[in-house]
C-alpha atoms as a PDB file:
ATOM      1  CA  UNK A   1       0.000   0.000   0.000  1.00  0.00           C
ATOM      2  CA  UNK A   2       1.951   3.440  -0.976  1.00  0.00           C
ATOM      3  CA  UNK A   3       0.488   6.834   0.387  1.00  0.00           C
ATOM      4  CA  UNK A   4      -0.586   7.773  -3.409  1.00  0.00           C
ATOM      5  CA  UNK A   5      -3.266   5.301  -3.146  1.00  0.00           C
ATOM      6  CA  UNK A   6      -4.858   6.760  -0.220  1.00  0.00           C
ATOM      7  CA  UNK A   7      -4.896   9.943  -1.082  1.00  0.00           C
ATOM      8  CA  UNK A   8      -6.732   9.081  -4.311  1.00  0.00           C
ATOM      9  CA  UNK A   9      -8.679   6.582  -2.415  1.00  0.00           C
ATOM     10  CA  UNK A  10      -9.636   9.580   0.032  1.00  0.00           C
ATOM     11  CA  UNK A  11     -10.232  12.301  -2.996  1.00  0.00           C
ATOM     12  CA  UNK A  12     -12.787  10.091  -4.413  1.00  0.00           C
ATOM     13  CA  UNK A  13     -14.584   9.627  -0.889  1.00  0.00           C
ATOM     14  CA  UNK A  14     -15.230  13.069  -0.651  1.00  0.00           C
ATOM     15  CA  UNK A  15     -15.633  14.107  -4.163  1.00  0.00           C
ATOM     16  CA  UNK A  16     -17.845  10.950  -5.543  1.00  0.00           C
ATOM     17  CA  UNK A  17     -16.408  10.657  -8.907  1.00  0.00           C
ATOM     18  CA  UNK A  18     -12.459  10.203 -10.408  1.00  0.00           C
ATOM     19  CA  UNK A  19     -13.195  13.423 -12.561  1.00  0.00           C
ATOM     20  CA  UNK A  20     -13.947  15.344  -9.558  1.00  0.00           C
ATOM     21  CA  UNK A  21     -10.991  13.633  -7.259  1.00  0.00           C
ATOM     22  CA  UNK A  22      -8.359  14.181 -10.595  1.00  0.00           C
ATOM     23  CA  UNK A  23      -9.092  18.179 -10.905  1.00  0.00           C
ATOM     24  CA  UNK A  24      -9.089  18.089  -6.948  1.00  0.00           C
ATOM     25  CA  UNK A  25      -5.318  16.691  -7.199  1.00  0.00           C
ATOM     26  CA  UNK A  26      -4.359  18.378 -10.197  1.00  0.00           C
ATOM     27  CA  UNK A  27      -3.668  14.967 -12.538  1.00  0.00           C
ATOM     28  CA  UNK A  28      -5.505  12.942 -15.426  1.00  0.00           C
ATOM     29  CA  UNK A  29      -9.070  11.250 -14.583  1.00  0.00           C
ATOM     30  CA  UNK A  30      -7.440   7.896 -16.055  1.00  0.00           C
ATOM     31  CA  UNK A  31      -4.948   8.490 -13.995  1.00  0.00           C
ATOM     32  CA  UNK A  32      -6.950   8.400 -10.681  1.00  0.00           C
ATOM     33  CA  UNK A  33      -8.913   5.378 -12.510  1.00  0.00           C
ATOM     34  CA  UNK A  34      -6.127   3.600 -12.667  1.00  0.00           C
ATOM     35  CA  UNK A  35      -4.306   4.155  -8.961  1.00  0.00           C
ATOM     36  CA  UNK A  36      -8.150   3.312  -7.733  1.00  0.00           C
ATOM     37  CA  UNK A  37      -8.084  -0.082  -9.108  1.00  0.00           C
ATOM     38  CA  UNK A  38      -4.674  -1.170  -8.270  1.00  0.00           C
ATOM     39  CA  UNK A  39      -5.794  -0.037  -4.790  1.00  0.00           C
ATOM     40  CA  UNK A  40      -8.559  -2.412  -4.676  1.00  0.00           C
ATOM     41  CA  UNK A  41      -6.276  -5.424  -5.983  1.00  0.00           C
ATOM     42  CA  UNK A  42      -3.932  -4.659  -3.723  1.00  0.00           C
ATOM     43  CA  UNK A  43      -6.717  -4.901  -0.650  1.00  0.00           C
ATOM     44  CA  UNK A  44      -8.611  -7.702  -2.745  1.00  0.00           C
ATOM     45  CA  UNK A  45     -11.857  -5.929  -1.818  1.00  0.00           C
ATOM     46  CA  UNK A  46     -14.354  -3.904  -3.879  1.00  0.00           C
ATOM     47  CA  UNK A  47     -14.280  -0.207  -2.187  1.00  0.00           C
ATOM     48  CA  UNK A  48     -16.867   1.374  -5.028  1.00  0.00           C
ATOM     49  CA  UNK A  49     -19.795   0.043  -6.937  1.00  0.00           C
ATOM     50  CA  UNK A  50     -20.028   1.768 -10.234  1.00  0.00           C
ATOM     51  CA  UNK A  51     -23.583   3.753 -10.228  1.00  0.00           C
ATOM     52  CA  UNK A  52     -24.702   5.988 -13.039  1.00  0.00           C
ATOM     53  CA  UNK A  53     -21.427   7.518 -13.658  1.00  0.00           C
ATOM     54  CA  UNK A  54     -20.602   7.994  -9.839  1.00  0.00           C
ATOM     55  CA  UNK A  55     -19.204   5.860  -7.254  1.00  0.00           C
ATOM     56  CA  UNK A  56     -20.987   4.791  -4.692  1.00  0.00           C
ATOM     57  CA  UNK A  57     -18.682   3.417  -1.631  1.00  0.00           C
ATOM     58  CA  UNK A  58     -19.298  -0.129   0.112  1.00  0.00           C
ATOM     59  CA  UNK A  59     -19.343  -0.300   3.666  1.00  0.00           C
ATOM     60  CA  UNK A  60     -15.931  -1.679   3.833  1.00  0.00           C
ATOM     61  CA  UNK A  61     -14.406   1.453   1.702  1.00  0.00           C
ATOM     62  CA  UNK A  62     -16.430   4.050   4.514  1.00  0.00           C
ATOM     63  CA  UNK A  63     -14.553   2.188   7.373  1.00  0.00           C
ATOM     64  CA  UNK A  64     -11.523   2.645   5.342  1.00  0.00           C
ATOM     65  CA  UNK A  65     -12.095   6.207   5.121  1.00  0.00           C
ATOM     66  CA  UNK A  66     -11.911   6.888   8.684  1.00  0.00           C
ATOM     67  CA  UNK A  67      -8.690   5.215   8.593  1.00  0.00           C
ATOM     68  CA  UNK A  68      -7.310   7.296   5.861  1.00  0.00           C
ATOM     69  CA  UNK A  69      -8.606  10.250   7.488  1.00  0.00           C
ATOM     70  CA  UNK A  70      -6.749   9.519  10.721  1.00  0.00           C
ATOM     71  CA  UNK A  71      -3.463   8.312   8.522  1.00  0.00           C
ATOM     72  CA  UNK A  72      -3.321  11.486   6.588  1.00  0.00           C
ATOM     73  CA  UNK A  73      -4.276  14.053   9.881  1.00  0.00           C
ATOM     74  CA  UNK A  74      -0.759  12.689  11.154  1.00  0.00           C
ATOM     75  CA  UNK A  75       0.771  12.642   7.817  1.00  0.00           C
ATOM     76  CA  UNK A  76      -0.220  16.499   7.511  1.00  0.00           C
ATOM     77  CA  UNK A  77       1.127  16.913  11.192  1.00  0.00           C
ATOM     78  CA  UNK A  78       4.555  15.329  10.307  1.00  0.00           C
ATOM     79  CA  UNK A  79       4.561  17.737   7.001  1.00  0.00           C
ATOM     80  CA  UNK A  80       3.926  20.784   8.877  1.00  0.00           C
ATOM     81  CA  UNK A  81       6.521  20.038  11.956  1.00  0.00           C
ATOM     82  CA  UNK A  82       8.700  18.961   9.249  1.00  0.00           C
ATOM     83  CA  UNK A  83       8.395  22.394   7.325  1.00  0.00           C
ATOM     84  CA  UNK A  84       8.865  23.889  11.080  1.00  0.00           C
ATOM     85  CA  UNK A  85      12.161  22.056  11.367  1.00  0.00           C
ATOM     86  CA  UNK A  86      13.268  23.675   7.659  1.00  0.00           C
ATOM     87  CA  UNK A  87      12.106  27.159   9.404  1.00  0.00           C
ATOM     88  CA  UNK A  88      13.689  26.921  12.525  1.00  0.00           C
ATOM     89  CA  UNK A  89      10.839  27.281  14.207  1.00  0.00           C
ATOM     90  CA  UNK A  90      10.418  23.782  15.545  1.00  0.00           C
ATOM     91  CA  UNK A  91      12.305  21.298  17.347  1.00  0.00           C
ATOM     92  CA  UNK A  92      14.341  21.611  20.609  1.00  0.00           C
ATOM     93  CA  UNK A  93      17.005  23.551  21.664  1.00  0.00           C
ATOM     94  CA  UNK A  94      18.844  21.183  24.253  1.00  0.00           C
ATOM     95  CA  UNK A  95      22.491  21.871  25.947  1.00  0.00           C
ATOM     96  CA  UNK A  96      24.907  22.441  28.563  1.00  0.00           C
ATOM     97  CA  UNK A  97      26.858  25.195  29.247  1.00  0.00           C
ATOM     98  CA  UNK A  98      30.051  25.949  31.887  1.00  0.00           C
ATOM     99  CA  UNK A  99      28.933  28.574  34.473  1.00  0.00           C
ATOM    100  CA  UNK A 100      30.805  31.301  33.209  1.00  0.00           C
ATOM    101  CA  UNK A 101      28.894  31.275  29.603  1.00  0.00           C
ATOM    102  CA  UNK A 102      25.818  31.257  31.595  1.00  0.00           C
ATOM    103  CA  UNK A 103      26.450  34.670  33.387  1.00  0.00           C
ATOM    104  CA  UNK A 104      28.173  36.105  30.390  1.00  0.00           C
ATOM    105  CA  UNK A 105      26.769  35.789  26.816  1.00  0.00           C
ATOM    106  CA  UNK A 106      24.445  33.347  27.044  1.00  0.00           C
ATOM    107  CA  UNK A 107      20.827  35.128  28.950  1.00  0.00           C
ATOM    108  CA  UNK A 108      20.685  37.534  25.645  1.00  0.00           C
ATOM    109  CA  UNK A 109      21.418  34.935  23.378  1.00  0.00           C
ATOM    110  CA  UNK A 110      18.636  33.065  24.613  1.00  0.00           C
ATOM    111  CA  UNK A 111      16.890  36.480  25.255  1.00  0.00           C
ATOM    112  CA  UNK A 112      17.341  37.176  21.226  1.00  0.00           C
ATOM    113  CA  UNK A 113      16.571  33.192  20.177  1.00  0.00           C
ATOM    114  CA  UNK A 114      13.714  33.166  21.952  1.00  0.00           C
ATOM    115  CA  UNK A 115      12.318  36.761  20.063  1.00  0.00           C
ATOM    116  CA  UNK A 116      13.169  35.273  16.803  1.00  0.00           C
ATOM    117  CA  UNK A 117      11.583  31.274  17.356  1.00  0.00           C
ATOM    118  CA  UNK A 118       9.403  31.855  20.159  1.00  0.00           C
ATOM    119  CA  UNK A 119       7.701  28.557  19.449  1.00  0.00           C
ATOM    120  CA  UNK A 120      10.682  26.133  20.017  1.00  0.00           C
ATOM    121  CA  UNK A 121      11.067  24.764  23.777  1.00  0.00           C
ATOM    122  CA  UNK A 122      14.416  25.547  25.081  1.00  0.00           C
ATOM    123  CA  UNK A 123      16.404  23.610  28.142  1.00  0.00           C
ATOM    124  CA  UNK A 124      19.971  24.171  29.395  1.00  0.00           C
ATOM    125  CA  UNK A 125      22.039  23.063  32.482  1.00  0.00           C
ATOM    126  CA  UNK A 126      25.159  24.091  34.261  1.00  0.00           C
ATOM    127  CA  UNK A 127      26.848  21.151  35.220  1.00  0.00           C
ATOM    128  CA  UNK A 128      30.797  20.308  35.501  1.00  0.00           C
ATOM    129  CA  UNK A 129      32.732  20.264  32.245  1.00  0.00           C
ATOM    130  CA  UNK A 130      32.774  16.073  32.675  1.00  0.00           C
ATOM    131  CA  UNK A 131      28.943  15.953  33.354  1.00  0.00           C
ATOM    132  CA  UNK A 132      28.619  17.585  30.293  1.00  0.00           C
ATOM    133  CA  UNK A 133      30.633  15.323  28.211  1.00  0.00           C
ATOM    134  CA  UNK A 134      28.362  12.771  29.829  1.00  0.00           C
ATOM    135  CA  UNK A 135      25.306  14.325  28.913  1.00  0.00           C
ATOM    136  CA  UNK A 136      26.567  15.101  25.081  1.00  0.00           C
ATOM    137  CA  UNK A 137      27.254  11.695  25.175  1.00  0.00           C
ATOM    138  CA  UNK A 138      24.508  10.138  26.441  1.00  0.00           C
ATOM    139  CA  UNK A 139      22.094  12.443  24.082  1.00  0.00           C
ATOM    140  CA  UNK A 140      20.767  14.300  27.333  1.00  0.00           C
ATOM    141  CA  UNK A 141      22.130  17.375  25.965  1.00  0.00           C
ATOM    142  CA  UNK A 142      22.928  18.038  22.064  1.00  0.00           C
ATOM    143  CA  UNK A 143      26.080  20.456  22.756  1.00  0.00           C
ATOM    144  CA  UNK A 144      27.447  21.687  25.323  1.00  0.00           C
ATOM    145  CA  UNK A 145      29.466  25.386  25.445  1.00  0.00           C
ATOM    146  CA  UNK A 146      32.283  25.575  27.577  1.00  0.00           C
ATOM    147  CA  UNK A 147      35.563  27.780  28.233  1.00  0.00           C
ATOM    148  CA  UNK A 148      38.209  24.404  28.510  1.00  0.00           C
ATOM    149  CA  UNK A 149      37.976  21.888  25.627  1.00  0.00           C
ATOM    150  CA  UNK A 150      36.368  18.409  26.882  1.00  0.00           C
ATOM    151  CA  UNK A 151      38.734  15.922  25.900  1.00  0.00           C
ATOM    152  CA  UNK A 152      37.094  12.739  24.214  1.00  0.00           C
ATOM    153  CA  UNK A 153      37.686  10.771  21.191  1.00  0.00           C
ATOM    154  CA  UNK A 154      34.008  10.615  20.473  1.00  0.00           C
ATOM    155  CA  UNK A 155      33.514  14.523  20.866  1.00  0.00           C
ATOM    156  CA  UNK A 156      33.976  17.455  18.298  1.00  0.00           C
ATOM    157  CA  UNK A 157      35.249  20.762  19.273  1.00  0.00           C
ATOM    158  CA  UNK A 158      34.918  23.998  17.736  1.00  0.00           C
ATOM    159  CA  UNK A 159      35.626  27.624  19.273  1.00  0.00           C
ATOM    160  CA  UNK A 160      32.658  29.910  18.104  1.00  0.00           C
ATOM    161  CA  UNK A 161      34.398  32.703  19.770  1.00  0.00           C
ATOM    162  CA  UNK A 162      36.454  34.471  22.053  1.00  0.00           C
ATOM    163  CA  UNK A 163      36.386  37.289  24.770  1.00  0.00           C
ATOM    164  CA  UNK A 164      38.768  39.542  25.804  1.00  0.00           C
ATOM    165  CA  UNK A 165      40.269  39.575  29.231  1.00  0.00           C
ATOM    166  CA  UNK A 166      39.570  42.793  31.620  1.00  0.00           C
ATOM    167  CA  UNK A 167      40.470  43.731  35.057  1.00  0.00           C
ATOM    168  CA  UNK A 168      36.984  44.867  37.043  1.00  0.00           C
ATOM    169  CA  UNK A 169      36.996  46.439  40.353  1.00  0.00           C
ATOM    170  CA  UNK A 170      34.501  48.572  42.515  1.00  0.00           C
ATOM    171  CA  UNK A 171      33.070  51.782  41.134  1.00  0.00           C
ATOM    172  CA  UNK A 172      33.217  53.267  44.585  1.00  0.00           C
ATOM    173  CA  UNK A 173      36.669  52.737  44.460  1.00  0.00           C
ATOM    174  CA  UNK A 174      36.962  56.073  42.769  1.00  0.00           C
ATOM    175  CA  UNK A 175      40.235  54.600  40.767  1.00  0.00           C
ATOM    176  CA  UNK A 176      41.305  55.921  37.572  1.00  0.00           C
ATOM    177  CA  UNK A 177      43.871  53.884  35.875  1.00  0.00           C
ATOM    178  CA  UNK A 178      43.738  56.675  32.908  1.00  0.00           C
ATOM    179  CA  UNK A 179      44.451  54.234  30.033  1.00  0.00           C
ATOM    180  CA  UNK A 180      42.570  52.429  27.337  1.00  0.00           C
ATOM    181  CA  UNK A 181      43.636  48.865  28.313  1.00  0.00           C
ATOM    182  CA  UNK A 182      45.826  47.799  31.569  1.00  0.00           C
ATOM    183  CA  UNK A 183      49.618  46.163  31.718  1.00  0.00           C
ATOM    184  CA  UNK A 184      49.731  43.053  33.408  1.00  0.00           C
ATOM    185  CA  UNK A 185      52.592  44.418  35.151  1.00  0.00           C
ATOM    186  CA  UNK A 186      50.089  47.312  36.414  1.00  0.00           C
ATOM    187  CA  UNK A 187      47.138  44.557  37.770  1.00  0.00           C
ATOM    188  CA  UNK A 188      46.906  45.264  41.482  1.00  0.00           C
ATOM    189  CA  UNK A 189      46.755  42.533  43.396  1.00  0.00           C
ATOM    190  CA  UNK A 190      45.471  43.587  46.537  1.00  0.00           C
ATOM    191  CA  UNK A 191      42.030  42.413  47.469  1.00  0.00           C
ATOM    192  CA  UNK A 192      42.343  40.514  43.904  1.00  0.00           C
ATOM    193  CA  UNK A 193      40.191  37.681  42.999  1.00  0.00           C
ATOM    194  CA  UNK A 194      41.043  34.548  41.045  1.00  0.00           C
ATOM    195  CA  UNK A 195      40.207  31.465  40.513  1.00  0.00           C
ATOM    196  CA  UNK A 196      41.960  27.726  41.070  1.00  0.00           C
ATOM    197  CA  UNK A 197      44.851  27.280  38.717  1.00  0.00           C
ATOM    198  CA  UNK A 198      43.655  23.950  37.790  1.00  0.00           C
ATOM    199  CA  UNK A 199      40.178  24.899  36.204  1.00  0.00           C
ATOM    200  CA  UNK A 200      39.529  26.400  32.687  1.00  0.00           C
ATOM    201  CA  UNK A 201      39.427  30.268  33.642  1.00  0.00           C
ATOM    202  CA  UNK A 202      41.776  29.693  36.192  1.00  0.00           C
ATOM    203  CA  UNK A 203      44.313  28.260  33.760  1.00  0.00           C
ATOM    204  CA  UNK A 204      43.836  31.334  31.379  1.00  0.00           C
ATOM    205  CA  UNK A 205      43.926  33.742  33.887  1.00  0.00           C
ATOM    206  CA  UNK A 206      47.039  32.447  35.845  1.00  0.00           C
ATOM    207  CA  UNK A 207      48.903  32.265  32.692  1.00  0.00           C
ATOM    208  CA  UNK A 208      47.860  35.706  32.116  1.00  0.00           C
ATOM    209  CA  UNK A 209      50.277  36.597  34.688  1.00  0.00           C
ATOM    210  CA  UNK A 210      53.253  33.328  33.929  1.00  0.00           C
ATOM    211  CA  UNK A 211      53.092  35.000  30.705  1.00  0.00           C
ATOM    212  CA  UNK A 212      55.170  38.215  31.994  1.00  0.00           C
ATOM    213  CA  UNK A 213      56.805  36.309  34.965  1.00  0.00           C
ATOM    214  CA  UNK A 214      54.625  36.969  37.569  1.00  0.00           C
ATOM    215  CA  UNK A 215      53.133  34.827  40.592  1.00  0.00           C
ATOM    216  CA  UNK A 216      49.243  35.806  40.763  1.00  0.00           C
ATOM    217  CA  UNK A 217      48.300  36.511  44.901  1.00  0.00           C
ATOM    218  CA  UNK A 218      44.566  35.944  44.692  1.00  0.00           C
ATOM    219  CA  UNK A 219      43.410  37.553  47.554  1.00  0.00           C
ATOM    220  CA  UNK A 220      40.060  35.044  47.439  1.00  0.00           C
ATOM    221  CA  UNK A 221      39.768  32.376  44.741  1.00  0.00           C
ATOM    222  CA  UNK A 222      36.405  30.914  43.434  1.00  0.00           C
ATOM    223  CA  UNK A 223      35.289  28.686  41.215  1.00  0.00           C
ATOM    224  CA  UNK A 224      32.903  30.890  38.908  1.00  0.00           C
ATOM    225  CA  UNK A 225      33.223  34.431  37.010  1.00  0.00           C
ATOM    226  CA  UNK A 226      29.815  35.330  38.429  1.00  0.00           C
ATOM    227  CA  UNK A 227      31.234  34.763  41.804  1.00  0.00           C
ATOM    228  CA  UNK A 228      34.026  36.727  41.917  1.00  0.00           C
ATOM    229  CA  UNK A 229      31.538  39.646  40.031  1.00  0.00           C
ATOM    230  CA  UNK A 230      29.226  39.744  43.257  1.00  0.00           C
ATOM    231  CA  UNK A 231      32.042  40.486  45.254  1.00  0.00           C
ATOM    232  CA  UNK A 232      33.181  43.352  43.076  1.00  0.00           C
ATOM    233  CA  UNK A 233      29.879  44.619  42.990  1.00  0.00           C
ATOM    234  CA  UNK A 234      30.053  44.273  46.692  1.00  0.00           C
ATOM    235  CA  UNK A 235      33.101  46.611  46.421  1.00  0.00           C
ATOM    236  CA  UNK A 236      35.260  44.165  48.390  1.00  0.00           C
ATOM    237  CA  UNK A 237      37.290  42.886  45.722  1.00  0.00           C
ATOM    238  CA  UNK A 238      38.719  43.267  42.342  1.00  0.00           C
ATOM    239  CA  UNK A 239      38.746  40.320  39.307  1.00  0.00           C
ATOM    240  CA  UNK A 240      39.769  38.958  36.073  1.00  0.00           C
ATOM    241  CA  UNK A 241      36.947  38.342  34.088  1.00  0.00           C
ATOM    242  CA  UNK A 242      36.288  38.467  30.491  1.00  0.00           C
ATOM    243  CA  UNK A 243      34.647  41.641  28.847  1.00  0.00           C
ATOM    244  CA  UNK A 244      31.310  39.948  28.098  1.00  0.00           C
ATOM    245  CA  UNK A 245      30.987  38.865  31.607  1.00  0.00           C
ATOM    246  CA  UNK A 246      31.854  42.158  32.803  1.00  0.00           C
ATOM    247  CA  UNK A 247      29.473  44.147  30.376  1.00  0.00           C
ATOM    248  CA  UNK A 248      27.203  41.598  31.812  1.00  0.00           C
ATOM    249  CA  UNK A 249      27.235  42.429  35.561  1.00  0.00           C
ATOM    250  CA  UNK A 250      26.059  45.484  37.051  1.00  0.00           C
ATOM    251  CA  UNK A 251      28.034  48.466  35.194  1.00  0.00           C
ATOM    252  CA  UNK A 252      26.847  51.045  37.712  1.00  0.00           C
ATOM    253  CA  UNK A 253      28.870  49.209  40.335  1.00  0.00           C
ATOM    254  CA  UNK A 254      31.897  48.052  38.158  1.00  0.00           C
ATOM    255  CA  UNK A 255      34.316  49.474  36.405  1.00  0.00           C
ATOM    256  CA  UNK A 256      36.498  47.525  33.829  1.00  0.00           C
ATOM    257  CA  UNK A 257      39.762  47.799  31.440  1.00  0.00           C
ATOM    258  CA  UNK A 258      40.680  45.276  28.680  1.00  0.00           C
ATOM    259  CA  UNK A 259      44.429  43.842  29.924  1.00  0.00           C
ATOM    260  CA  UNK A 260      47.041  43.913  26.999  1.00  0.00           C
ATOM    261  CA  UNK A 261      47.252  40.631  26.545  1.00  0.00           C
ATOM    262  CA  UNK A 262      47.049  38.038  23.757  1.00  0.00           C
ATOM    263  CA  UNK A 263      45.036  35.596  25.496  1.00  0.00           C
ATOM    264  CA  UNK A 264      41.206  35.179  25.557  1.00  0.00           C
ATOM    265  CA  UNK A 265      37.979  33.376  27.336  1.00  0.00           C
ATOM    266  CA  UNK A 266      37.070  30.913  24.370  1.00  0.00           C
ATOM    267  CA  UNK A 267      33.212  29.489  23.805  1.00  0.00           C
ATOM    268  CA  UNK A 268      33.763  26.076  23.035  1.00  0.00           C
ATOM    269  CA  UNK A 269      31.249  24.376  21.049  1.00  0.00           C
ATOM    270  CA  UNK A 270      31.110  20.067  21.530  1.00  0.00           C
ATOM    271  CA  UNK A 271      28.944  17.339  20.086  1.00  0.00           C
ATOM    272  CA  UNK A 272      29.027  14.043  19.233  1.00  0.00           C
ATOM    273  CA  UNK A 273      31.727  13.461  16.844  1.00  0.00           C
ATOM    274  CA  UNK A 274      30.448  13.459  13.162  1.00  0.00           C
ATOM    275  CA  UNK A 275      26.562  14.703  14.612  1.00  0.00           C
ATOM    276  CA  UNK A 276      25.023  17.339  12.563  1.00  0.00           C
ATOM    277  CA  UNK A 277      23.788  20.319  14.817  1.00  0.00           C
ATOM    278  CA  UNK A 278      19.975  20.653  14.172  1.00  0.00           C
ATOM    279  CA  UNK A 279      18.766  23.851  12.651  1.00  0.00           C
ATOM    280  CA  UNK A 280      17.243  24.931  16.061  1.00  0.00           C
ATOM    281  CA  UNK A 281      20.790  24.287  17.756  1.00  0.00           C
ATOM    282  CA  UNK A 282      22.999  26.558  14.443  1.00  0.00           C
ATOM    283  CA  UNK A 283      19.867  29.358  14.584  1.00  0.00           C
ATOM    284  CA  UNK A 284      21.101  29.903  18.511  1.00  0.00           C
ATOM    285  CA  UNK A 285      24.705  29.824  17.871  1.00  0.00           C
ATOM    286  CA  UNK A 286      24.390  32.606  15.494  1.00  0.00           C
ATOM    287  CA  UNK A 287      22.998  34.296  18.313  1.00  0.00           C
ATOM    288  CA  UNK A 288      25.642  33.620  20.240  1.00  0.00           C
ATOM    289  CA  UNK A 289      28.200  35.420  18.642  1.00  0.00           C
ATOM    290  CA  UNK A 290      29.887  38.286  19.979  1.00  0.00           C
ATOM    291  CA  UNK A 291      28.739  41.427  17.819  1.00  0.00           C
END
């Protein structure tokens, strides 16, 4: 049984004669003739009685017709999700993302995704860098966004882009470091907070410092950017912290310079190695992007 033959089959229901059902499909009267009767060999039952020059239906072709009906209801419903899929305006948006992505960039991406597909459901977690490569994995999550690459034979890796580095510290301060972008040499590292050496932004931001031979003295470390923002919003403390992160926070209590430095907060982008990111997943990316 193909899906042609219903569709004729379900024409002539509701139109009574193969004239009527071939103008109603746009093709040749012998044409829907012909696709009738290899219907009814196919089923090995007679589904019209030939009447005057109309067809009148049996009782078996009438129960067939609710069938049909119900068949092509969920064929139309696969079409138009289908055509919602092409549009981006369908689907599921479905990751993980490191903490730091979630403060910075990612609540007006989202913000801007949402405005442009408002119909498409959206979920996201924050979970450690390895829980994430779990849940990419395990299909729980269809990428995940993250500062560190996540190190796995069966995972992809691409960086999307990349922030620059700024020193942020209290607006209350009343501190004026007069230039366009800081020197390393010139971070102050009283009441400075870091983050562990051993973690993605830590790693960047300590070598940040290795870089022109000096030994970081975090005054505080924690583990997230948004962390170490709260206290410098506090005015207790001043941070690392990329510029997206910082244009992020609260700018009446912050104040921030770009460091002169070469390095940069990455947005990592991993799936499944050789998956195809749906249309849903890409449309959000391009969000994403720094402008």
């Amino acid at each position: 049984m193909r899906l042609r033959h219903l569709e004729i089959f379900k024409a002539v229901m509701e139109t009574g004669t193969t004239s009527s059902a071939a103008k109603l499909l746009v093709v040749s009267q012998p044409a829907v003739s012909g696709q009738l009767r290899q219907f009814e060999d196919q089923l090995g039952i007679e589904l019209f009685q030939r009447k005057g020059g109309r067809l009148v239906p049996t009782e078996e072709a009438h129960q067939l017709y609710k069938k049909a009906c119900v068949a092509f209801d969920g064929f139309q419903a696969v079409e138009r999700f289908g055509e919602g899929l092409r549009q981006g305006t369908a689907g599921r948006l479905n990751f993980a993302c490191s903490p730091t992505i979630a403060y910075g960039p990612l609540p007006k991406a989202l913000d801007d995704f949402e405005d442009a597909f408002p119909k498409v459901p959206i979920s996201f977690d924050t979970p450690s860098n390895e829980r994430i490569a779990s849940m990419i994995l395990s299909e729980s999550a269809e990428f995940g966004l993250t500062i560190a690459p996540l190190n796995n034979p069966f995972l992809e890796t691409v960086t999307l882009e990349s922030s620059p580095i700024c020193y942020a510290w209290p607006r209350s301060w009343n501190v004026d470091h007069g230039h366009e972008t800081m020197e390393v040499e010139r971070v102050p590292q009283d009441r400075l907070i870091l983050y562990p050496s051993s973690e993605g932004i830590g790693k960047i931001m300590h070598a940040v410092f290795h870089d022109h031979g000096l030994e970081p003295r975090p005054w505080i470390e924690v583990r997230y950017v948004w962390n170490a923002l709260r206290f410098v919003e506090a005015g207790v403390g001043a941070t690392l912290t990329d510029q997206v992160s910082a244009t992020a926070a609260n700018v009446k209590e912050i104040d921030f310079l770009p460091i002169a430095t070469e390095r940069r907060i990455p947005w990592i982008v991993t799936h499944r190695r050789g998956h195809v990111l749906s249309i849903a997943a890409r449309n959000f990316l391009d969000k994403l992007r720094i402008r």
